[in-house]
PDB file of N, CA and C in Angstrom:
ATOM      1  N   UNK A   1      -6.473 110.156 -29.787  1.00  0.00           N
ATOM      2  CA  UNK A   1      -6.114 109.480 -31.014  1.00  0.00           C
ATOM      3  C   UNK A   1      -4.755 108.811 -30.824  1.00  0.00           C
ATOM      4  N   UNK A   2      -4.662 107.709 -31.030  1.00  0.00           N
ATOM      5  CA  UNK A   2      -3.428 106.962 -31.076  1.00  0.00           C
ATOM      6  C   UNK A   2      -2.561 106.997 -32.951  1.00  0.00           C
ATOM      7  N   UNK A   3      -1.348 107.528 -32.478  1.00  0.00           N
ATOM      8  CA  UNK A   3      -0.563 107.398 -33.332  1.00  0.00           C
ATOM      9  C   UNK A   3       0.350 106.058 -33.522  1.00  0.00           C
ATOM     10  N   UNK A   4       0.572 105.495 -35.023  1.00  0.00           N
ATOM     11  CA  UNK A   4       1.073 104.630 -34.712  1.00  0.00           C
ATOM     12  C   UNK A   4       2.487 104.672 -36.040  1.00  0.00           C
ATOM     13  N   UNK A   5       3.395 104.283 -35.547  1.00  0.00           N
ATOM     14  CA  UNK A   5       4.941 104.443 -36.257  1.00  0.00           C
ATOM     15  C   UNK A   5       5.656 102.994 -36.784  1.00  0.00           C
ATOM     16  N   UNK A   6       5.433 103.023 -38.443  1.00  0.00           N
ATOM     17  CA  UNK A   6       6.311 101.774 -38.577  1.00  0.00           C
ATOM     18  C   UNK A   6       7.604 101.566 -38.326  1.00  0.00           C
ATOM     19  N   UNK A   7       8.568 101.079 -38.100  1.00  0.00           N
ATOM     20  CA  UNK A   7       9.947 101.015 -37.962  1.00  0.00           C
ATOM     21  C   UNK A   7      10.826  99.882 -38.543  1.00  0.00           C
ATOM     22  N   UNK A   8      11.451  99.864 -38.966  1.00  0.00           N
ATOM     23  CA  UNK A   8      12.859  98.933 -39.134  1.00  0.00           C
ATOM     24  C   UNK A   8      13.173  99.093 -38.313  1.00  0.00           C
ATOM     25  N   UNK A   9      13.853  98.177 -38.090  1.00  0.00           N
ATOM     26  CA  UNK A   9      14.904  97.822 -36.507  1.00  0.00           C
ATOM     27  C   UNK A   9      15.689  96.657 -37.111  1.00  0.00           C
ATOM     28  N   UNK A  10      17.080  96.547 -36.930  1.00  0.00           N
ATOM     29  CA  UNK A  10      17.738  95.461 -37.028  1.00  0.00           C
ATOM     30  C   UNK A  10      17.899  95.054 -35.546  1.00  0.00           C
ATOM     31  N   UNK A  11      17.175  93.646 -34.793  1.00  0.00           N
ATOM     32  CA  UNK A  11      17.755  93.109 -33.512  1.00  0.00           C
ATOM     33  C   UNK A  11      17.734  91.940 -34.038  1.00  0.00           C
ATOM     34  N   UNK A  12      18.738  91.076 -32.739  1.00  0.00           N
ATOM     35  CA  UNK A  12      19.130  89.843 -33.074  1.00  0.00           C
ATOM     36  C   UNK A  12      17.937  89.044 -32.885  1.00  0.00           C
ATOM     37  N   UNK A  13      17.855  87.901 -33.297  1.00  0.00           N
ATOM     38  CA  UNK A  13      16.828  86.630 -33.274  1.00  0.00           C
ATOM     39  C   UNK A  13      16.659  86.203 -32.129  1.00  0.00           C
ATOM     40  N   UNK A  14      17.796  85.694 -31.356  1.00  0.00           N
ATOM     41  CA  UNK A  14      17.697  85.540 -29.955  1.00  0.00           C
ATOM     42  C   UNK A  14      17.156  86.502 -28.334  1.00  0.00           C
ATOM     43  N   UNK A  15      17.217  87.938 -29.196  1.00  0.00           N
ATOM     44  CA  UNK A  15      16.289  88.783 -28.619  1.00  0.00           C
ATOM     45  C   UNK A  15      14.835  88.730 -28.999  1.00  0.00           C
ATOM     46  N   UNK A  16      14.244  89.066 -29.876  1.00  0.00           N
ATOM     47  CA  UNK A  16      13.145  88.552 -30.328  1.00  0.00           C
ATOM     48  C   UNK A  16      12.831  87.731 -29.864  1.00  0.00           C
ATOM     49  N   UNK A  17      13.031  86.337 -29.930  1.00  0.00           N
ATOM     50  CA  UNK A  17      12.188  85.330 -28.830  1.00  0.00           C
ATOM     51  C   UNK A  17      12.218  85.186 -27.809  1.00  0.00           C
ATOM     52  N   UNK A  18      13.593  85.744 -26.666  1.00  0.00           N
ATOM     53  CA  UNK A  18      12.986  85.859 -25.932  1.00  0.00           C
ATOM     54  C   UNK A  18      11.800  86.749 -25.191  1.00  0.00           C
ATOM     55  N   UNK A  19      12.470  88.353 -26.071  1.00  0.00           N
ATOM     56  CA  UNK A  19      11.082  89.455 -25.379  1.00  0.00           C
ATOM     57  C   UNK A  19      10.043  88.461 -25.990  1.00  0.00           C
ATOM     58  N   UNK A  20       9.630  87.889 -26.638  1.00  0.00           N
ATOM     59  CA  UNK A  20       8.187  86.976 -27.217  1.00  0.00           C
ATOM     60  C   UNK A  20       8.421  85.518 -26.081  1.00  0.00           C
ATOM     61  N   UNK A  21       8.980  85.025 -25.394  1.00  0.00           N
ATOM     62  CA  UNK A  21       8.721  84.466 -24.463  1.00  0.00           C
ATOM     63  C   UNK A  21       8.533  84.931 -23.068  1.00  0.00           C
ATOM     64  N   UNK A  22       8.832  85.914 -22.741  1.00  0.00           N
ATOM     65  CA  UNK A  22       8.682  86.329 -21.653  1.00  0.00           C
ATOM     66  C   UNK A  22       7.300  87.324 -21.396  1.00  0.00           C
ATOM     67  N   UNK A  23       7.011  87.919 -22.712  1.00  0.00           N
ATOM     68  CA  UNK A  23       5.903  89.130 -22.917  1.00  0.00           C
ATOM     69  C   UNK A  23       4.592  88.037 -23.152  1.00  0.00           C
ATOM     70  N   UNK A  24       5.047  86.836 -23.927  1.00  0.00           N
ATOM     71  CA  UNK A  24       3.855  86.009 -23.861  1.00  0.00           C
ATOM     72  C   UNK A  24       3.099  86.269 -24.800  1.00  0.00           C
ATOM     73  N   UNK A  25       3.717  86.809 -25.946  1.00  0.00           N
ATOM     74  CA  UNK A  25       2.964  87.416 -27.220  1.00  0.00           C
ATOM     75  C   UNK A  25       3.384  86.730 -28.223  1.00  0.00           C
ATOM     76  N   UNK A  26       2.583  86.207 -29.293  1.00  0.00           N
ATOM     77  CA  UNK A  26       2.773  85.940 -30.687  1.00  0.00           C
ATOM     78  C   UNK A  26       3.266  86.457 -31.641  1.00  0.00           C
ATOM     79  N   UNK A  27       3.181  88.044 -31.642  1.00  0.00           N
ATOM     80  CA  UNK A  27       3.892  88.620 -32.987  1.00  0.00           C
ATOM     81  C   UNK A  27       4.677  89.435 -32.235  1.00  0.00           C
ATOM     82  N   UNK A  28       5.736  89.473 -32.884  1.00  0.00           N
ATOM     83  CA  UNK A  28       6.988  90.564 -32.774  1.00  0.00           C
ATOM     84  C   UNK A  28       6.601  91.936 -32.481  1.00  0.00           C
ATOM     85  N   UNK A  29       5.407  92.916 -32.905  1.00  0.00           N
ATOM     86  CA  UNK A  29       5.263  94.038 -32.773  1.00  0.00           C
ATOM     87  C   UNK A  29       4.118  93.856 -31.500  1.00  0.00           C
ATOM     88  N   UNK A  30       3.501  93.125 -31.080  1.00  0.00           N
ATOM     89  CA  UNK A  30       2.885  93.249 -30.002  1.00  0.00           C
ATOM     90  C   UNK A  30       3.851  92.688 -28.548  1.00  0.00           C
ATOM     91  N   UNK A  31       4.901  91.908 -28.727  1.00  0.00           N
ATOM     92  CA  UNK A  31       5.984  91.763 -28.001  1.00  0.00           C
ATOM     93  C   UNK A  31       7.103  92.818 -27.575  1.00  0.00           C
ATOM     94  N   UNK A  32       7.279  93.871 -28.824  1.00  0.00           N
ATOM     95  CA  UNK A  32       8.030  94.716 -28.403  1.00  0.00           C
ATOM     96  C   UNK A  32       7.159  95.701 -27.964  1.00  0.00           C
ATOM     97  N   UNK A  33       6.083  95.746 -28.140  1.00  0.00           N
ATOM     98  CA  UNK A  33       5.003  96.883 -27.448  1.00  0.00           C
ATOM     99  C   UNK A  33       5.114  97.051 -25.769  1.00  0.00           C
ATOM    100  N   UNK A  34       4.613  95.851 -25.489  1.00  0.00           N
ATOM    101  CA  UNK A  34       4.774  94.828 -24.380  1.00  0.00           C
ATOM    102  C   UNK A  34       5.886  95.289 -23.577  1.00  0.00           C
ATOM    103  N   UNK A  35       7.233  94.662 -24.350  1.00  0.00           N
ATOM    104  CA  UNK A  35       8.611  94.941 -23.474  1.00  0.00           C
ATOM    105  C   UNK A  35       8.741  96.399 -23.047  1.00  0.00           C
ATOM    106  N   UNK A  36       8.270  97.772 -23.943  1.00  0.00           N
ATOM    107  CA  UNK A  36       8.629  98.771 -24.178  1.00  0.00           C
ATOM    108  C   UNK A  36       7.952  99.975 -23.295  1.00  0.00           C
ATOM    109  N   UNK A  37       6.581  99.208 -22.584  1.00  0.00           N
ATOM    110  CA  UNK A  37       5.647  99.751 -21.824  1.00  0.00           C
ATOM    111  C   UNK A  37       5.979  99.264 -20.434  1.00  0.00           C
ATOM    112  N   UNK A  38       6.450  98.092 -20.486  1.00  0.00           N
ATOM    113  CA  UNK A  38       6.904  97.618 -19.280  1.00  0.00           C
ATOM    114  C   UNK A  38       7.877  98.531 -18.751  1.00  0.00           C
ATOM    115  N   UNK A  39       9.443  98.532 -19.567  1.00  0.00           N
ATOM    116  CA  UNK A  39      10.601  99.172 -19.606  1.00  0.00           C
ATOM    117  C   UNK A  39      10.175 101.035 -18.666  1.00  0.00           C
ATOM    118  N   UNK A  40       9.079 101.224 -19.842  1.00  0.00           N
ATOM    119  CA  UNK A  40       9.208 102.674 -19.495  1.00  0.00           C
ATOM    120  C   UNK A  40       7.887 102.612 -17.658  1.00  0.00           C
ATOM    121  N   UNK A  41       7.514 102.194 -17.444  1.00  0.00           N
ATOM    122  CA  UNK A  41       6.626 101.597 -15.826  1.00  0.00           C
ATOM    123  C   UNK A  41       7.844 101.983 -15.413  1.00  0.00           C
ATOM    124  N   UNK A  42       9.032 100.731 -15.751  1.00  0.00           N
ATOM    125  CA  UNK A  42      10.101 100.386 -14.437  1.00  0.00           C
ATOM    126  C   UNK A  42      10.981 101.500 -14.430  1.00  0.00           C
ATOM    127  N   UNK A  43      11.062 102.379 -15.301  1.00  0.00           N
ATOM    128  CA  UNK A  43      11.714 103.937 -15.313  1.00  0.00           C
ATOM    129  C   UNK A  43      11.202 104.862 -14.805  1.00  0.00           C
ATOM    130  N   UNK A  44      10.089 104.810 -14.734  1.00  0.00           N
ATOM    131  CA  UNK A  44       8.815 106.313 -14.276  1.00  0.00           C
ATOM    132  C   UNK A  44       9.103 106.050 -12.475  1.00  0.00           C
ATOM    133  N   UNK A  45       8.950 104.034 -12.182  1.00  0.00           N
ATOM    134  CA  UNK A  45       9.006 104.422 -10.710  1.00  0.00           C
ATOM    135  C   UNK A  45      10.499 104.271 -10.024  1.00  0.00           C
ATOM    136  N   UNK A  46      11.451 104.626 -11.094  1.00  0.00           N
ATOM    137  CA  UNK A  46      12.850 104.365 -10.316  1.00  0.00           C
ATOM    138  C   UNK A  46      13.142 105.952 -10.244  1.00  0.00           C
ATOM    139  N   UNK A  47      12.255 106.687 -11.212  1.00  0.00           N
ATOM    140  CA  UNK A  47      12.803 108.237 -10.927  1.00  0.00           C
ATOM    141  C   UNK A  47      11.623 108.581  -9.513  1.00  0.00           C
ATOM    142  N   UNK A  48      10.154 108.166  -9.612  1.00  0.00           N
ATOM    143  CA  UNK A  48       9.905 108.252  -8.265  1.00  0.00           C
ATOM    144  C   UNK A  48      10.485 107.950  -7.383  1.00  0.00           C
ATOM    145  N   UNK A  49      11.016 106.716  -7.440  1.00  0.00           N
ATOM    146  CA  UNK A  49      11.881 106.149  -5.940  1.00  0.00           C
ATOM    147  C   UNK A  49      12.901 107.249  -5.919  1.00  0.00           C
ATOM    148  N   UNK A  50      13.353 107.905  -6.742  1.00  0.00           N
ATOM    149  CA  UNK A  50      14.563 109.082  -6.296  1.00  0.00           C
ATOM    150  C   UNK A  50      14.007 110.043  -5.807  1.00  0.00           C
ATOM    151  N   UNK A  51      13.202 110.529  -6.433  1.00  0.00           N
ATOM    152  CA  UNK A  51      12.161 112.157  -5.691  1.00  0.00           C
ATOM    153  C   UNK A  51      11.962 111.378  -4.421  1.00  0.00           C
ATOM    154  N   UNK A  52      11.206 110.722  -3.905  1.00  0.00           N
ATOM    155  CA  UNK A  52      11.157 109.985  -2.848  1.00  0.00           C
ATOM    156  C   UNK A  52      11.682 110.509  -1.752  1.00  0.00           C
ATOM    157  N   UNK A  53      12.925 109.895  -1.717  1.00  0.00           N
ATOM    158  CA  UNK A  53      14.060 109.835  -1.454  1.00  0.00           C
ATOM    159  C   UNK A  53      14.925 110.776  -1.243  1.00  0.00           C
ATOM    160  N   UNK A  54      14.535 111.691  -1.984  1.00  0.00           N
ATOM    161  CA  UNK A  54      15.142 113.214  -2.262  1.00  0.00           C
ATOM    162  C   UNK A  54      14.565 114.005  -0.491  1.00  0.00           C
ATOM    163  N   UNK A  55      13.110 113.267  -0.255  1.00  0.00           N
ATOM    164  CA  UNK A  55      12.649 114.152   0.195  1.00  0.00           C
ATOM    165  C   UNK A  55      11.557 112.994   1.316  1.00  0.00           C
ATOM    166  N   UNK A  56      11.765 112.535   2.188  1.00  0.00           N
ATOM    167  CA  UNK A  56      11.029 111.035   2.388  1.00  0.00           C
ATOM    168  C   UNK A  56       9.996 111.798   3.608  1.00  0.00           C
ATOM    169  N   UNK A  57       8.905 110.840   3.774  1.00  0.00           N
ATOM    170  CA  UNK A  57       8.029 110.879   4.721  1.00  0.00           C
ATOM    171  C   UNK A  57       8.827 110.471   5.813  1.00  0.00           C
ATOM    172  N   UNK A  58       8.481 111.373   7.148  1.00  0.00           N
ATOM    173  CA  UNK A  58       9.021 110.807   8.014  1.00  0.00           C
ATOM    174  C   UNK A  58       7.835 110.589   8.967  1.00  0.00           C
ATOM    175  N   UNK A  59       7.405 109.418   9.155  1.00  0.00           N
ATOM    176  CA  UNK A  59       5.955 109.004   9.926  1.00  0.00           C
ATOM    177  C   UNK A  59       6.573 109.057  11.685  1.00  0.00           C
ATOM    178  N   UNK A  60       6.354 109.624  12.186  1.00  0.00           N
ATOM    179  CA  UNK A  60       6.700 109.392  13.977  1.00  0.00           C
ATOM    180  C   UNK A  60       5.324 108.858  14.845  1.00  0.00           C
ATOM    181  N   UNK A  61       4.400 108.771  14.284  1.00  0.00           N
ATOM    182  CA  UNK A  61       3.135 107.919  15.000  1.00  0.00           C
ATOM    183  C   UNK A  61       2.683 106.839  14.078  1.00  0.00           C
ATOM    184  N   UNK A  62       3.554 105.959  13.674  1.00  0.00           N
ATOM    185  CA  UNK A  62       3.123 105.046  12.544  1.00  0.00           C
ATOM    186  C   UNK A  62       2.671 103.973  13.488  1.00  0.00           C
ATOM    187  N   UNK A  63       2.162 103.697  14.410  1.00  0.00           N
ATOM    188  CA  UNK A  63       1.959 102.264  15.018  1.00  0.00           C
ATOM    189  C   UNK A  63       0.250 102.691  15.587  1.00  0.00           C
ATOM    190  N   UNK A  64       0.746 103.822  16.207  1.00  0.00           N
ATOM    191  CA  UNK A  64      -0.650 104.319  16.352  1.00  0.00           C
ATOM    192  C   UNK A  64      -1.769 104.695  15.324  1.00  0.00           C
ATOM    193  N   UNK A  65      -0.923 105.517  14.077  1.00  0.00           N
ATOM    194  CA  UNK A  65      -1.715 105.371  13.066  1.00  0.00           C
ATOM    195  C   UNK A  65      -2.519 103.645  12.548  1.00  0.00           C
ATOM    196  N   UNK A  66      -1.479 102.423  12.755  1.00  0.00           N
ATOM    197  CA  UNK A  66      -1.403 101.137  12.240  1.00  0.00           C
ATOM    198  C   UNK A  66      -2.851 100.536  12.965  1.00  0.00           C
ATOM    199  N   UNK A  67      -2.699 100.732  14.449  1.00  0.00           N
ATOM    200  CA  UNK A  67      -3.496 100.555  15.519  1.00  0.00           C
ATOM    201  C   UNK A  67      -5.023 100.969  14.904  1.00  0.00           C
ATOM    202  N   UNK A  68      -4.832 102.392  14.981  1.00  0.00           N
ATOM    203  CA  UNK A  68      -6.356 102.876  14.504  1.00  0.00           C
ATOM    204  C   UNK A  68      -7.173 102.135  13.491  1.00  0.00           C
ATOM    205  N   UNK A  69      -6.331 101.879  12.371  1.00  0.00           N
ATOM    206  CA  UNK A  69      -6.819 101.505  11.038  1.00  0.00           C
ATOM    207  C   UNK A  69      -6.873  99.943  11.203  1.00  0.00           C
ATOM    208  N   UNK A  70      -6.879  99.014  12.364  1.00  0.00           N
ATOM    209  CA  UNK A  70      -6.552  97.764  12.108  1.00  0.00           C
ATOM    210  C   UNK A  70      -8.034  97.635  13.205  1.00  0.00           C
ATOM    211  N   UNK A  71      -8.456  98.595  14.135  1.00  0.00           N
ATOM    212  CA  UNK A  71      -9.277  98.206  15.218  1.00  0.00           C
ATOM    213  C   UNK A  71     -10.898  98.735  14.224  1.00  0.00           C
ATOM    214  N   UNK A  72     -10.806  99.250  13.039  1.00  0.00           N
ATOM    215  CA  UNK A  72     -11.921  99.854  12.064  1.00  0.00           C
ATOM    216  C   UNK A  72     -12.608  98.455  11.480  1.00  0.00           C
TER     217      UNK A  72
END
């Protein structure tokens, strides 16, 4: 079941059109939907890129692995 939340928000005008030019949406609440799903994507994989990172693959037969999968 999807919940859905009205809100007030005071933002400026010049925000508004652009998240509505860039999201490519007509109304204001499907524009900030848009911006807000995006936003939270580009957060989920910057904390992956840290776990990552925390802890990285270290491939030592990566060419041979490359090899195998390219001669299939």
């Amino acid at each position: 079941m999807i919940y859905r939340m009205k809100v007030t928000a005071i933002i400026a005008d010049d925000l508004i059109y652009e998240v509505k030019e860039h999201t490519h949406c007509s109304t204001v609440t499907e524009a900030i939907t848009v911006a807000l799903k995006d936003w939270i994507d580009l957060y989920n994989i910057k904390e992956l890129n840290k776990k990552i990172s925390e802890n990285p693959i270290n491939i030592t037969r990566g060419m041979q692995i490359r090899e195998t999968n390219r001669s299939k």
